[in-house]
Protein backbone atom coordinates (compact mmCIF):
# COMPACT_ATOMS: atom_id res chain seq x y z
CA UNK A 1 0.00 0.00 0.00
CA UNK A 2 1.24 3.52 -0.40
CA UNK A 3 0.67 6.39 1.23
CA UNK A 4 1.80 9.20 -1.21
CA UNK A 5 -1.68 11.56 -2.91
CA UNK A 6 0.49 11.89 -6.22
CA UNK A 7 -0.14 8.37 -6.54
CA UNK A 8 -4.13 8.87 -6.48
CA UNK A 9 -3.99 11.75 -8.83
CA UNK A 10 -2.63 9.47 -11.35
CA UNK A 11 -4.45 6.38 -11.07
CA UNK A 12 -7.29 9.33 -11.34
CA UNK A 13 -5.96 11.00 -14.32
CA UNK A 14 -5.43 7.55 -16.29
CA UNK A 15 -8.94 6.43 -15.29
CA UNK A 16 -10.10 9.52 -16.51
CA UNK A 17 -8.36 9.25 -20.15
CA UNK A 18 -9.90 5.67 -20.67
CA UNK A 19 -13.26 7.58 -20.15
CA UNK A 20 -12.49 9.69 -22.54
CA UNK A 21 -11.05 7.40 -24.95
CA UNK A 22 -14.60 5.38 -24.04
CA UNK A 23 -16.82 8.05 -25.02
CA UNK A 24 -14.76 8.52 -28.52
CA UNK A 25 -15.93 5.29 -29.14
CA UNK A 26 -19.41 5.33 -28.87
CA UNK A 27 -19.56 8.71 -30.89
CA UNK A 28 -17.10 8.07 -33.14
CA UNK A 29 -16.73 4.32 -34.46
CA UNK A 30 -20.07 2.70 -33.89
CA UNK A 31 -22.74 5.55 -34.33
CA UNK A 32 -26.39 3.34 -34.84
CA UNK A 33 -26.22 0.88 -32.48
CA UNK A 34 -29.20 -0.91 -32.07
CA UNK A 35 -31.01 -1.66 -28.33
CA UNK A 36 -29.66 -4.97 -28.29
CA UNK A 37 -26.35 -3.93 -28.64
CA UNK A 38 -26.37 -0.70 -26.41
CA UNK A 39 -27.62 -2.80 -23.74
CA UNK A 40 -24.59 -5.33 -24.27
CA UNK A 41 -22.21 -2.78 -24.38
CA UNK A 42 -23.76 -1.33 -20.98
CA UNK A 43 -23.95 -4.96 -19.29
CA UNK A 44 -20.31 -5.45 -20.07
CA UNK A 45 -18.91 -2.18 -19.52
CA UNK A 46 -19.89 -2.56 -15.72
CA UNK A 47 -19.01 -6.49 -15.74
CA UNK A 48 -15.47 -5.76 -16.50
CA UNK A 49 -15.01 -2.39 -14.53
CA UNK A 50 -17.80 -2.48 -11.81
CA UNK A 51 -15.84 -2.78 -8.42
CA UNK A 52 -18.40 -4.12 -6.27
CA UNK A 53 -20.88 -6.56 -7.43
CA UNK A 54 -19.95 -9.31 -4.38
CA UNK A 55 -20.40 -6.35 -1.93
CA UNK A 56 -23.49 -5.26 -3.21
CA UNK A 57 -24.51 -9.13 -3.63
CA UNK A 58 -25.48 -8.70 -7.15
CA UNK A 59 -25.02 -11.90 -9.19
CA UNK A 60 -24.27 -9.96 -12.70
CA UNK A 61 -24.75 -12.68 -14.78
CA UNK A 62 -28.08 -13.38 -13.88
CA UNK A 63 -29.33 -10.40 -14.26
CA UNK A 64 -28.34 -10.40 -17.87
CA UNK A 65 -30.64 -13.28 -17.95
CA UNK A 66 -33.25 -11.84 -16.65
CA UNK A 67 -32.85 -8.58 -18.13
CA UNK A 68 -31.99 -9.50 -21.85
CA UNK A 69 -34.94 -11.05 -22.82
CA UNK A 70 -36.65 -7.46 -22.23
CA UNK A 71 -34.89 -5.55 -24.58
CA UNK A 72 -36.17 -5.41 -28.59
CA UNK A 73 -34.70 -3.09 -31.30
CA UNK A 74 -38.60 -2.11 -31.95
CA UNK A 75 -39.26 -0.47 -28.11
CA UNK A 76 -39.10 3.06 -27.68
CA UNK A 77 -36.45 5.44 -25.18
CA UNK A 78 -38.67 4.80 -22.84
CA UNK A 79 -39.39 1.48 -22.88
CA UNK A 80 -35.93 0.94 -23.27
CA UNK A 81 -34.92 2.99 -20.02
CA UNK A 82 -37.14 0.59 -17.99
CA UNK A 83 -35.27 -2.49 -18.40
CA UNK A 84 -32.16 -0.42 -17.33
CA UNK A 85 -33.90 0.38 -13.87
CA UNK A 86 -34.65 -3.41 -13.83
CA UNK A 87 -30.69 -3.97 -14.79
CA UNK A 88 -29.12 -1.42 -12.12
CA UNK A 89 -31.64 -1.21 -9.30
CA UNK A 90 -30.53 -3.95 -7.39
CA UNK A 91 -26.76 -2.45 -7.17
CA UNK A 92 -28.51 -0.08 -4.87
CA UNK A 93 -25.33 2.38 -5.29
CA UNK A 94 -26.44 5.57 -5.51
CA UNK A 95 -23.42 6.40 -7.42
CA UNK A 96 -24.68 4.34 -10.21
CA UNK A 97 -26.96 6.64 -12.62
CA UNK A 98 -27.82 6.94 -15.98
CA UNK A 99 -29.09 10.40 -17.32
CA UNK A 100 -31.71 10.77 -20.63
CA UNK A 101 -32.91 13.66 -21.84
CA UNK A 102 -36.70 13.12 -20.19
CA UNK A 103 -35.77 11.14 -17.24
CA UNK A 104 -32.99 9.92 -14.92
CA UNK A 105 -32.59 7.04 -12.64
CA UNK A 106 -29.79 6.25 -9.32
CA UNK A 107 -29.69 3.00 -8.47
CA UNK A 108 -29.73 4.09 -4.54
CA UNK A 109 -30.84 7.31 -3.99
CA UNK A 110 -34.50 6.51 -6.07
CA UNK A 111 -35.02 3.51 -3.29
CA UNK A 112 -33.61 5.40 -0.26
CA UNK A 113 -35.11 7.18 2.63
CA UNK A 114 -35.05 11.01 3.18
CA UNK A 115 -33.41 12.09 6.47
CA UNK A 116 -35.47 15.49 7.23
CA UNK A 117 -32.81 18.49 7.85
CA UNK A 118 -32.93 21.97 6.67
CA UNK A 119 -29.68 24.17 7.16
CA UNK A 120 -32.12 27.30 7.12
CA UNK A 121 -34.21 25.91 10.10
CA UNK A 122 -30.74 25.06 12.29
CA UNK A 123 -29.68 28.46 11.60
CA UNK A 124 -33.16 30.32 12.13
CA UNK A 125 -33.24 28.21 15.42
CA UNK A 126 -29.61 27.84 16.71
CA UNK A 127 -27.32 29.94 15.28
CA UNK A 128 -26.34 33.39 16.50
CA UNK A 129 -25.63 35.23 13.46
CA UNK A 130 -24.18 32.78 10.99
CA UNK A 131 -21.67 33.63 8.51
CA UNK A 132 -20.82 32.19 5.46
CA UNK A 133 -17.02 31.97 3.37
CA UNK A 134 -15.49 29.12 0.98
CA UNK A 135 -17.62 29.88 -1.87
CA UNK A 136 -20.66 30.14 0.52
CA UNK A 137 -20.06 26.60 0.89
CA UNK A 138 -19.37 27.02 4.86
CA UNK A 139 -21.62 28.18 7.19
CA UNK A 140 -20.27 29.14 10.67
CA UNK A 141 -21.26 30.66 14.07
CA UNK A 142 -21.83 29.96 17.67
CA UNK A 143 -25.23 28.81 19.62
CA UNK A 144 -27.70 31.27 20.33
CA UNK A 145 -27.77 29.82 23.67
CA UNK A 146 -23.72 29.56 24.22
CA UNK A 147 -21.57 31.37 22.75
CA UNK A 148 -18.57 28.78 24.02
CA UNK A 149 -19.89 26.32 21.32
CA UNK A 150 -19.03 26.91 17.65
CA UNK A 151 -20.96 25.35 14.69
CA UNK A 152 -19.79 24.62 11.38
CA UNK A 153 -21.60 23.41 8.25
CA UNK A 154 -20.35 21.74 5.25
CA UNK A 155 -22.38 21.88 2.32
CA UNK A 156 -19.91 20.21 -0.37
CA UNK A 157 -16.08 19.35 -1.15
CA UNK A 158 -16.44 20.80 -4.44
CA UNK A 159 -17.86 24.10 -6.05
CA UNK A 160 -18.88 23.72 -9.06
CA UNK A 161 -17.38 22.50 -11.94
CA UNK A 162 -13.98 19.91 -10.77
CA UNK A 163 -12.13 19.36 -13.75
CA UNK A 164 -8.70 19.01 -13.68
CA UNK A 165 -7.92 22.69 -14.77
CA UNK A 166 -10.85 23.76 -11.80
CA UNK A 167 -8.84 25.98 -9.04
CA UNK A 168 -10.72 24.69 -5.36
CA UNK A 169 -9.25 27.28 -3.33
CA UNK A 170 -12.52 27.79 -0.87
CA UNK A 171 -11.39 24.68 1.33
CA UNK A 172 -9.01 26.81 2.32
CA UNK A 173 -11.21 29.29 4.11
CA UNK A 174 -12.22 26.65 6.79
CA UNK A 175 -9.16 28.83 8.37
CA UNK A 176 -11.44 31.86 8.38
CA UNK A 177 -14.34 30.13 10.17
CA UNK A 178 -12.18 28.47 12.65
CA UNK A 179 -10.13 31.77 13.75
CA UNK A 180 -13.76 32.75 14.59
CA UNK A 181 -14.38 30.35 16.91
CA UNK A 182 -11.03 29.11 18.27
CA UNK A 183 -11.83 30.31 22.06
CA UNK A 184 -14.94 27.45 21.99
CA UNK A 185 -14.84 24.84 23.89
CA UNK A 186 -16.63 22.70 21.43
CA UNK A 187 -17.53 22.18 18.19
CA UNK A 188 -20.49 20.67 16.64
CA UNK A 189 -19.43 20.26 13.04
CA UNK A 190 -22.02 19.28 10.60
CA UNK A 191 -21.38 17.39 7.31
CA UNK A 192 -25.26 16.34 7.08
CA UNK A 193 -26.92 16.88 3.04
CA UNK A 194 -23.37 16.93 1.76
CA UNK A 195 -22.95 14.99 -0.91
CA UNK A 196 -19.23 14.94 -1.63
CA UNK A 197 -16.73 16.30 -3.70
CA UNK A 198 -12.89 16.14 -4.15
CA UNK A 199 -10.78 14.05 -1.62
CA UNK A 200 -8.38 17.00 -1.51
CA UNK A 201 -10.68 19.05 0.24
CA UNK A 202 -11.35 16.18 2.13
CA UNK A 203 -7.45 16.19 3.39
CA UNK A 204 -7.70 19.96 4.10
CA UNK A 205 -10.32 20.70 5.58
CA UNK A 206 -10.37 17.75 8.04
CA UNK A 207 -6.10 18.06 8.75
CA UNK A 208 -7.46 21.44 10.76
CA UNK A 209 -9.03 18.94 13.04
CA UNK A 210 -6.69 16.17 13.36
CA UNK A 211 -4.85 15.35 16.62
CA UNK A 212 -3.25 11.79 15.74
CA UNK A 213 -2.03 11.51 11.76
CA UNK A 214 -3.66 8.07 10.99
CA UNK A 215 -4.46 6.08 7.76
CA UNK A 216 -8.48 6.29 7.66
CA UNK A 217 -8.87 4.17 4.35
CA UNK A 218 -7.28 2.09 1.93
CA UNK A 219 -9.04 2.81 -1.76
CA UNK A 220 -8.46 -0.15 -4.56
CA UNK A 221 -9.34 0.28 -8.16
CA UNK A 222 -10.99 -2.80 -10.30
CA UNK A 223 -7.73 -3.06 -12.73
CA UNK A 224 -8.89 -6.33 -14.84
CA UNK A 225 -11.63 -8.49 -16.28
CA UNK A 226 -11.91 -10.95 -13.34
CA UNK A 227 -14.21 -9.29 -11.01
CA UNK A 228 -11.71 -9.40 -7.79
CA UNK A 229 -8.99 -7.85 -9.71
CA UNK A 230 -7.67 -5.22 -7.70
CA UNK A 231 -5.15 -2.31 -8.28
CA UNK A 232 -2.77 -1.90 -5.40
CA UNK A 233 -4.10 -0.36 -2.29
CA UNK A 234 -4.14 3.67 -1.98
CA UNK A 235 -3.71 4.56 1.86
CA UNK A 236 -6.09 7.62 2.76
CA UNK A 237 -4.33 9.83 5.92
CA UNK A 238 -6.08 12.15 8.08
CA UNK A 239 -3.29 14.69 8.88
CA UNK A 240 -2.58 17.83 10.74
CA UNK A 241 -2.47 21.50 8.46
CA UNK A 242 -2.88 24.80 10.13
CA UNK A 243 -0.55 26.79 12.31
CA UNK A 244 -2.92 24.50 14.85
CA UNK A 245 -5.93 22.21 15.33
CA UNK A 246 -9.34 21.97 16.68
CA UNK A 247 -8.64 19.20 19.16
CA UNK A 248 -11.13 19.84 21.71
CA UNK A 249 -14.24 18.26 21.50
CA UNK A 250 -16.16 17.90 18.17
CA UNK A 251 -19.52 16.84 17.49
CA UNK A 252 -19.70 15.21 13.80
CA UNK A 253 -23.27 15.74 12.52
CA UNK A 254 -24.24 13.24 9.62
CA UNK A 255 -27.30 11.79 7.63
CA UNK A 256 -28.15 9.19 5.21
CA UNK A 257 -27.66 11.88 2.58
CA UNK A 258 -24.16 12.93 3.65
CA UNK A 259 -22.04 10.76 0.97
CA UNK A 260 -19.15 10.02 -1.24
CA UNK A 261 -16.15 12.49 -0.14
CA UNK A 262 -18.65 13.66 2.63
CA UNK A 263 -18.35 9.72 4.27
CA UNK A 264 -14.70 10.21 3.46
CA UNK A 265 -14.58 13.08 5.59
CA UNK A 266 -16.64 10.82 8.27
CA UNK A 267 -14.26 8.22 8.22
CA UNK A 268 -11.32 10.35 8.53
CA UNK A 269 -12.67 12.56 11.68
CA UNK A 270 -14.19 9.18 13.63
CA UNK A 271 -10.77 8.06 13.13
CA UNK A 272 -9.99 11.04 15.98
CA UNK A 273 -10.67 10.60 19.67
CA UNK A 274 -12.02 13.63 20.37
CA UNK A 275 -15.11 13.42 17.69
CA UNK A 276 -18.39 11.58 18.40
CA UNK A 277 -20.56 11.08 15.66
CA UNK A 278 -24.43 11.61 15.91
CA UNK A 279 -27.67 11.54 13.94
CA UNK A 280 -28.32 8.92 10.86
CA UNK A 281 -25.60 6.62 9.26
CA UNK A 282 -24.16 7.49 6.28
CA UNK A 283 -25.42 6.89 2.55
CA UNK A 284 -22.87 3.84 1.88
CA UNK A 285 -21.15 4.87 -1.76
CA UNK A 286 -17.83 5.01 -1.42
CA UNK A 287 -15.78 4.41 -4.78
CA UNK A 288 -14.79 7.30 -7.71
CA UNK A 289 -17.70 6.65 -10.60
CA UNK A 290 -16.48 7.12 -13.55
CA UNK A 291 -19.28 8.58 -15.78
CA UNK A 292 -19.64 7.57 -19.54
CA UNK A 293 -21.72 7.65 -22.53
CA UNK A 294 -24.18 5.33 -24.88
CA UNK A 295 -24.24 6.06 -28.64
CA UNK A 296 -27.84 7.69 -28.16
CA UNK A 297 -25.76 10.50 -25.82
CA UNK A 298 -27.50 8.72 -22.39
CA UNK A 299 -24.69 9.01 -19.63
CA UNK A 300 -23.90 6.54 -17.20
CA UNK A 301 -21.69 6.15 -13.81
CA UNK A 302 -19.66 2.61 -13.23
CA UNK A 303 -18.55 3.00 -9.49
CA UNK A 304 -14.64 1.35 -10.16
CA UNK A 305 -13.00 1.37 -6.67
CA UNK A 306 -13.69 -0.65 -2.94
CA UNK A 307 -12.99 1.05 -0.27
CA UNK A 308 -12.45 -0.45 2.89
CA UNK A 309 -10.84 0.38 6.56
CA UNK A 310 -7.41 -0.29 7.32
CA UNK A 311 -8.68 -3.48 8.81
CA UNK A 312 -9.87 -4.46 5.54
CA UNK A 313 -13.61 -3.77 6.10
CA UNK A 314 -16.03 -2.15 3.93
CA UNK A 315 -18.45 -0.05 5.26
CA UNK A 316 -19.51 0.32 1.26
CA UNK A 317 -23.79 -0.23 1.30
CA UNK A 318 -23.58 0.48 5.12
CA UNK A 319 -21.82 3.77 5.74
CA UNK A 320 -20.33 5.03 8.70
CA UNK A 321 -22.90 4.19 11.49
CA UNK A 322 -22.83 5.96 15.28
CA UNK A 323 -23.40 4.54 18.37
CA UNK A 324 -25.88 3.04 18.81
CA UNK A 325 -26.81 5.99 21.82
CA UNK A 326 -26.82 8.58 18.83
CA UNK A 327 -27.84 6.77 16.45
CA UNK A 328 -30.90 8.96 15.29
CA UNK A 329 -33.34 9.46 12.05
CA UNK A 330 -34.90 13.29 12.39
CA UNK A 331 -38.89 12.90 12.21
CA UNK A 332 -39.12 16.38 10.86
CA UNK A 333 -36.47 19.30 9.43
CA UNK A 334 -38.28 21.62 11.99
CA UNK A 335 -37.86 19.37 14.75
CA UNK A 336 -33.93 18.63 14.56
CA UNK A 337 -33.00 15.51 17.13
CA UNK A 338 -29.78 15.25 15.70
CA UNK A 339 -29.18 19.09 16.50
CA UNK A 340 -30.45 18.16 19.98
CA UNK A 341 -28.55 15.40 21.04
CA UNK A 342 -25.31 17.30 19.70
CA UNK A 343 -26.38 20.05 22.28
CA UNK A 344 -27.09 17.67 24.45
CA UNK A 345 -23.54 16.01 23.96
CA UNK A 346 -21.66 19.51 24.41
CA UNK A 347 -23.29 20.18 27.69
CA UNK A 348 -21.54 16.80 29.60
């Protein structure tokens, strides 16, 4: 395993130019495809890169089988897009899509539940005066009813566009927020509704944090036709930045939609002793999709990575789960338990 970013940025960038070279393809060499053979060329795109068929307990095969027998070169768009839900449903990864020009479908997020929060309501409610920097991406501020306890929300770890030309400079400003409330004696940081981004802001932001450097992750990319073949393992480190770091004690707010980079982030601050993580478990998706494109111009995402713990488990599907004490689902936005029991927390 190796521990050195450079080496993700390149397995990224070559990943990224077989995409490319994937999409040139489609457009350029085989332009009238018929349904039959778009929905081959789907089927065994994902057989040969999809990373995570055994941990999603999808037998691929069979749902060729079951799925094949659907498709005729005489249905419509339509017709045709319902046999793909039937096809990718079951992955249940809700960083498996595919995108037409009257409908889209996700795997996961179409059959998952909706964990109530509203950033405007824990502001209007909580928040003394919030404040906004990164891009308006973080919002900041102390309790209305404590001005020793800082809050800090997340939204993202991107803005906008994140190609590889795209500057991401706003991570840096978690400096600004935290200069703000360095005299608290506690932080409730909330990465709930935030559904990812780029793994360097992942490293930044949460380094400000950090009291122990410590691997969090080990990422492996699908490298080969046989469905366990595995790239080399890619250590992800939680490590200090800053002139100094928030060690005293931080309350990590997360829901069922806080995923991708945003459950990186999770992983990487539970990793800490002086975080405790409340409210819902994670989404569960874990691995870089790569997104391509079907001769009729429909996109699709192939998740091509497992992700596991450095003990080798993969909390891919499950998420990062608290305590079973603070493990709560909010009943209503207006009604926050999870901003409760973070209160709650801070007070002991």
């Amino acid at each position: 395993m190796r521990k050195n970013n450079f080496i993700s940025i390149i397995v990224f960038l070559l990943i990224s130019m077989i995409l490319l070279q994937g999409c040139s393809f489609f457009y350029g060499e085989t332009p009238d495809l018929t349904y039959n053979e778009m929905f081959d060329s789907l089927w065994k795109d994902y057989d040969e890169t999809y990373a995570l068929f055994e941990v999603r307990g999808v037998d691929w095969d069979e749902q060729y089988k079951k799925c094949k027998p659907l498709v005729s070169d005489n249905m419509t768009d339509k017709e045709f897009f319902e046999v793909l839900k039937k096809l990718l449903y079951p992955l249940k990864d809700s960083h498996v899509y595919v995108k037409t020009p009257f409908e889209s479908l996700n795997s996961g997020e179409d059959n998952s539940t909706i964990d109530n929060f509203s950033l405007t309501e824990v502001c209007n409610q909580y928040i003394e005066n919030p404040k906004k920097c990164g891009n308006k991406i973080i919002t900041f501020g102390t309790l209305k009813t404590d001005d020793t306890v800082g809050y800090i929300h997340i939204a993202a770890f991107s803005s906008g566009q994140t190609g590889i030309n795209q500057k991401q400079n706003w991570a840096g400003e978690i400096d600004t927020a935290l200069e703000e409330l360095k005299n608290t004696r506690c932080m409730i940081l909330d990465v709930r509704g935030n559904r990812g981004g780029l793994t360097g802001n992942v490293t930044r932001i949460s380094g400000r944090f950090c009291s122990e450097n410590k691997v969090y992750a080990v990422s492996r990319t699908r490298n080969g036709t046989g469905k366990n073949d595995f790239g080399p393992g890619v250590e992800l480190e939680i490590k200090k930045n800053g002139s100094w770091q928030y060690t005293k004690p931080v309350i990590l707010l997360t829901n069922a939609q806080t995923m991708s980079a945003g459950e990186e982030f999770s992983m990487a601050m539970t990793s800490q002793s002086h975080v405790i993580q409340v409210g819902n478990h994670t989404c569960g998706v874990f691995s870089l999709a790569l997104e391509r494109c079907l001769v009729n111009g429909w996109k699709y995402a192939v998740s091509v990575q497992k992700v596991t713990d450095p003990d080798g488990k993969t909390p891919e599907g499950k998420g990062i789960v608290p305590a079973h004490e603070n493990l709560i689902l909010n009943p209503s936005a207006a009604e926050d338990l999870q901003m409760q029991k973070a209160i709650e927390l801070c007070n002991y």
